[in-house]
C-alpha atoms as a PDB file:
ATOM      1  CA  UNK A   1     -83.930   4.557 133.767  1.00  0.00           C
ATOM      2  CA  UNK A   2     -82.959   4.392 137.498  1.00  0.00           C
ATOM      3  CA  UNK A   3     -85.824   2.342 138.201  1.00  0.00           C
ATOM      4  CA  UNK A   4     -85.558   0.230 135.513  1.00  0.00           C
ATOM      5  CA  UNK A   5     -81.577  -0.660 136.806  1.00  0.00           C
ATOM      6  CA  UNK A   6     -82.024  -0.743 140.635  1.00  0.00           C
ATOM      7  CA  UNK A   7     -84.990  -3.511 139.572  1.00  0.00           C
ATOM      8  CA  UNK A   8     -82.549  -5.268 137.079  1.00  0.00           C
ATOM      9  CA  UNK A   9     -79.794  -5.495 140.068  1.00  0.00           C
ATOM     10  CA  UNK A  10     -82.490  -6.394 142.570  1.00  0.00           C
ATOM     11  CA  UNK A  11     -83.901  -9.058 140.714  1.00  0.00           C
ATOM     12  CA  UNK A  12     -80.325 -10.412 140.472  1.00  0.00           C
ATOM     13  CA  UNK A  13     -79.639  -9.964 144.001  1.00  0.00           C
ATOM     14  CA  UNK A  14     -82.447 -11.953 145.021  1.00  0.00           C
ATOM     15  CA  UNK A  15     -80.602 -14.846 142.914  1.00  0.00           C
ATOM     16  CA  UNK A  16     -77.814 -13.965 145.287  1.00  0.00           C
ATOM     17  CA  UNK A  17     -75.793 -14.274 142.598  1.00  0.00           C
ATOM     18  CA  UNK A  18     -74.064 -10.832 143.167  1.00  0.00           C
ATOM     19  CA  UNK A  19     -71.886  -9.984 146.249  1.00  0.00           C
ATOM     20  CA  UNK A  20     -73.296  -7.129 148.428  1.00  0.00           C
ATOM     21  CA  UNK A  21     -70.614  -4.829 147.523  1.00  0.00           C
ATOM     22  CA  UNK A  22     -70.285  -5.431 143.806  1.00  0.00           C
ATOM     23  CA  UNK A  23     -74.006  -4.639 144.088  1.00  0.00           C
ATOM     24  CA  UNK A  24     -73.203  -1.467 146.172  1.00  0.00           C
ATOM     25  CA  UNK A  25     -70.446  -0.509 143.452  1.00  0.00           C
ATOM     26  CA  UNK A  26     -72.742  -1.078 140.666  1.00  0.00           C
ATOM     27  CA  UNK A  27     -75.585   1.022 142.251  1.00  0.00           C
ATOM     28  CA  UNK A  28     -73.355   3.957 143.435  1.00  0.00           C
ATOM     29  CA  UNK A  29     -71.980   4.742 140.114  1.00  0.00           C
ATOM     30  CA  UNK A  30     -75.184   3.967 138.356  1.00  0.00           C
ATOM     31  CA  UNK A  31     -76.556   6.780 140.514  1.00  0.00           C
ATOM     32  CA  UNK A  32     -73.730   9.116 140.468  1.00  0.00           C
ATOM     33  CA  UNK A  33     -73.747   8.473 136.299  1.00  0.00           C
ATOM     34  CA  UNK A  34     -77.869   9.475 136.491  1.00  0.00           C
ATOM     35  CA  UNK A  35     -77.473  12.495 138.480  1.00  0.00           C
ATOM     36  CA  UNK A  36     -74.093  13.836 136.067  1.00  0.00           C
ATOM     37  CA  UNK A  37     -76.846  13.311 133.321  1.00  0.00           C
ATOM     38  CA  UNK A  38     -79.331  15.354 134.808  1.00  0.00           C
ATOM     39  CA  UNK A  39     -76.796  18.308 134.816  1.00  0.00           C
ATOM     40  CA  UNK A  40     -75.341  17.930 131.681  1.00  0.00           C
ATOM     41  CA  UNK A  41     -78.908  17.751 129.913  1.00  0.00           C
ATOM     42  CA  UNK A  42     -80.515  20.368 131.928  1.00  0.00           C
ATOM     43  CA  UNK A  43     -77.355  22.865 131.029  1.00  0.00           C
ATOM     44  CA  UNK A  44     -77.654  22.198 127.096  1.00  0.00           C
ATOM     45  CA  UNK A  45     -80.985  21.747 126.769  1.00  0.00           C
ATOM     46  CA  UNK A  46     -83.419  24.962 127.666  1.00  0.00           C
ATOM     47  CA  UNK A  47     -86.101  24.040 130.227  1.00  0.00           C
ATOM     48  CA  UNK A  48     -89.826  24.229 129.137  1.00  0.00           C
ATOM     49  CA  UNK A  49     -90.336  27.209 131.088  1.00  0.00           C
ATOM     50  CA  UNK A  50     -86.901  28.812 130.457  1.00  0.00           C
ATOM     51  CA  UNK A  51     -86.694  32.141 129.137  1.00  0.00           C
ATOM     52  CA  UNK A  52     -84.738  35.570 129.346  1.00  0.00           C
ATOM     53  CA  UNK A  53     -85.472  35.359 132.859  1.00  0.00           C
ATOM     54  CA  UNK A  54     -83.184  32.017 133.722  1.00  0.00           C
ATOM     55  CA  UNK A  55     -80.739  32.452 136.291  1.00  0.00           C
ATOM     56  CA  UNK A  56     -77.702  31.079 134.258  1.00  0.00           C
ATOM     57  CA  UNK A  57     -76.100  32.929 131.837  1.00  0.00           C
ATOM     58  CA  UNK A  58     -75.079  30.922 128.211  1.00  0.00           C
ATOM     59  CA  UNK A  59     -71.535  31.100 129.528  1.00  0.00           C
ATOM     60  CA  UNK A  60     -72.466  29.640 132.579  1.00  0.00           C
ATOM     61  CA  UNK A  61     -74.510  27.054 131.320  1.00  0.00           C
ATOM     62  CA  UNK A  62     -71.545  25.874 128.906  1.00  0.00           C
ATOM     63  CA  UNK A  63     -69.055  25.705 131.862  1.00  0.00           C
ATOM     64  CA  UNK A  64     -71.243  23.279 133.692  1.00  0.00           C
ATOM     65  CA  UNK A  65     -72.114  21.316 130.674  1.00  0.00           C
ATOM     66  CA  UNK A  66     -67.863  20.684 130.380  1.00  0.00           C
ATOM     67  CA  UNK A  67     -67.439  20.253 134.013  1.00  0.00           C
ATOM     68  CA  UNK A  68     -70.197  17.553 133.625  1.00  0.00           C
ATOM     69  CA  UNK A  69     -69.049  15.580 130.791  1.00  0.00           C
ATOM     70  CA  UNK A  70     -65.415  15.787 132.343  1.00  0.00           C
ATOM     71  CA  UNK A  71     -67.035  13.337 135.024  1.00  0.00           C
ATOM     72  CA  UNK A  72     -69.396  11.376 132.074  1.00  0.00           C
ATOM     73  CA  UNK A  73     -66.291  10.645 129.977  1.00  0.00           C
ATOM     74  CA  UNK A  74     -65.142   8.829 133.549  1.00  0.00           C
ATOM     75  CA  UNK A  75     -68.275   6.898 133.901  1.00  0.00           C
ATOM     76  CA  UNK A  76     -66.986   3.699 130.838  1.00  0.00           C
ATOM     77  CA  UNK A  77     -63.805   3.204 133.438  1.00  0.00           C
ATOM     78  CA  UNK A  78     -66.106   3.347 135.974  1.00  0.00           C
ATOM     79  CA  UNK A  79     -68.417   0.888 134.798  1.00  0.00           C
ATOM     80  CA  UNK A  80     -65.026  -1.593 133.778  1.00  0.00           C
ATOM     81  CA  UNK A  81     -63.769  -1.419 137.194  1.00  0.00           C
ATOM     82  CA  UNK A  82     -66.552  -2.941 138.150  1.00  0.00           C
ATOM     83  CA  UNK A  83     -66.695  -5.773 135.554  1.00  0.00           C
ATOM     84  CA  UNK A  84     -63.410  -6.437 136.574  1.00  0.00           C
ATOM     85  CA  UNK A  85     -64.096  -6.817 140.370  1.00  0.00           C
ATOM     86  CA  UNK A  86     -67.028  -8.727 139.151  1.00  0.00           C
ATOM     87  CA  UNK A  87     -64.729 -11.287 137.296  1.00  0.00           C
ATOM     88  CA  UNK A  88     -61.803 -11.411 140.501  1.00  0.00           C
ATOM     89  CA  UNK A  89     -64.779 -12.135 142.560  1.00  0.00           C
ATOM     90  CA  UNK A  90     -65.737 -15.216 140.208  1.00  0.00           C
ATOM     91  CA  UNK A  91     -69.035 -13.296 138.979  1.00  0.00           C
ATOM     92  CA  UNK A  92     -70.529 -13.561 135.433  1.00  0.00           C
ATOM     93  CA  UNK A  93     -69.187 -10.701 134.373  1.00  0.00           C
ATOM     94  CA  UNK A  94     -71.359 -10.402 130.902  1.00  0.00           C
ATOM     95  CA  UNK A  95     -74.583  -9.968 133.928  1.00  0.00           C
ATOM     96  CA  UNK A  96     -73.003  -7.126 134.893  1.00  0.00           C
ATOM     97  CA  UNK A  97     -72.406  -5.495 131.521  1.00  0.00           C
ATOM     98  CA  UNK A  98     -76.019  -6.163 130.320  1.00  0.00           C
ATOM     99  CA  UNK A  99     -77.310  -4.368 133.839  1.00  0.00           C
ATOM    100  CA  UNK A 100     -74.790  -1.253 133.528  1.00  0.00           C
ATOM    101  CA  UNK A 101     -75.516  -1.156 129.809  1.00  0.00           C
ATOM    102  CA  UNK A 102     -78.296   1.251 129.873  1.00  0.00           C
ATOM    103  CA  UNK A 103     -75.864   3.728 131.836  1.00  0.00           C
ATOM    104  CA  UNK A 104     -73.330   3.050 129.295  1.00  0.00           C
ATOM    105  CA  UNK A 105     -75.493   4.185 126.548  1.00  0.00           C
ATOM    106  CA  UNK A 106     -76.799   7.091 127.748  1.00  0.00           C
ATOM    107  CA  UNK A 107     -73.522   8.324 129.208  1.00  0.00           C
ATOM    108  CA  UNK A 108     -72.100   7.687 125.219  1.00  0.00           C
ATOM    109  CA  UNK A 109     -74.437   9.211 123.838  1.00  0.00           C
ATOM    110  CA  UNK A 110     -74.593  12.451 126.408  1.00  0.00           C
ATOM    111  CA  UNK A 111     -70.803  12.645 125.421  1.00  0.00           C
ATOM    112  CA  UNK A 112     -71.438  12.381 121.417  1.00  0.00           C
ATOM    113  CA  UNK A 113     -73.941  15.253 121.793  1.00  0.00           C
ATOM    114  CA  UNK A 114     -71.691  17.329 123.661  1.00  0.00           C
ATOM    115  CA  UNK A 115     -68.640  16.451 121.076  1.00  0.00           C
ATOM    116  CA  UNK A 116     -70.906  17.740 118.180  1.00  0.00           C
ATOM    117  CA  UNK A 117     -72.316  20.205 119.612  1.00  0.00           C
ATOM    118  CA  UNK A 118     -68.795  21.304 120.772  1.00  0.00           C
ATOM    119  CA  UNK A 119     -67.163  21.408 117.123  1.00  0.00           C
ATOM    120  CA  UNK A 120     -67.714  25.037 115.189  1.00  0.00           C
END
């Protein structure tokens, strides 16, 4: 998914379409967003080779899991920040919607899981 983004904005940059630092904005919390992911997936859902002998305890595992959707559920203000320096810097702001979209979605639906999951 990273990939598929950073060659999204870079197609657009070559356009030049895009300021440098709206670019740099975009990127930075498009990686930041991708790494909170990883986390949050790899503390609800068991590794492949995860057993009795996994260094986390369940307790453990469910801490970071919060602590990681506390910064997901910040990513959708994130992301409209940057729309909105993208529109006070007279940039299409709907282009940068449709490239932060795929972060969007999987940060919603990281946070849906974790609501569900969260309910008794």
């Amino acid at each position: 998914m990273t990939q598929n983004v950073q060659q999204r904005l870079e197609v657009k940059m070559q356009k030049r379409d895009i300021p440098e630092e709206l670019f740099v904005q975009m990127r930075t919390c498009q990686t930041a967003a991708n790494e909170f992911l990883r986390q949050f997936w790899s503390s609800v859902v068991p590794a492949s080779g995860e057993g009795p002998m996994s260094s986390a305890s369940p307790a453990q595992k469910a801490a970071k899991a919060a602590r990681m959707a506390g910064y997901l559920v910040k990513t959708p203000e994130k992301i409209q920040a940057i729309i909105e320096m993208a529109r006070s810097s007279g940039v299409d702001a709907g282009k940068i919607e449709m490239a932060m979209k795929p972060v969007s979605t999987a940060v919603e639906k990281a946070l849906q899981f974790y609501q569900t999951r969260k309910k008794p």
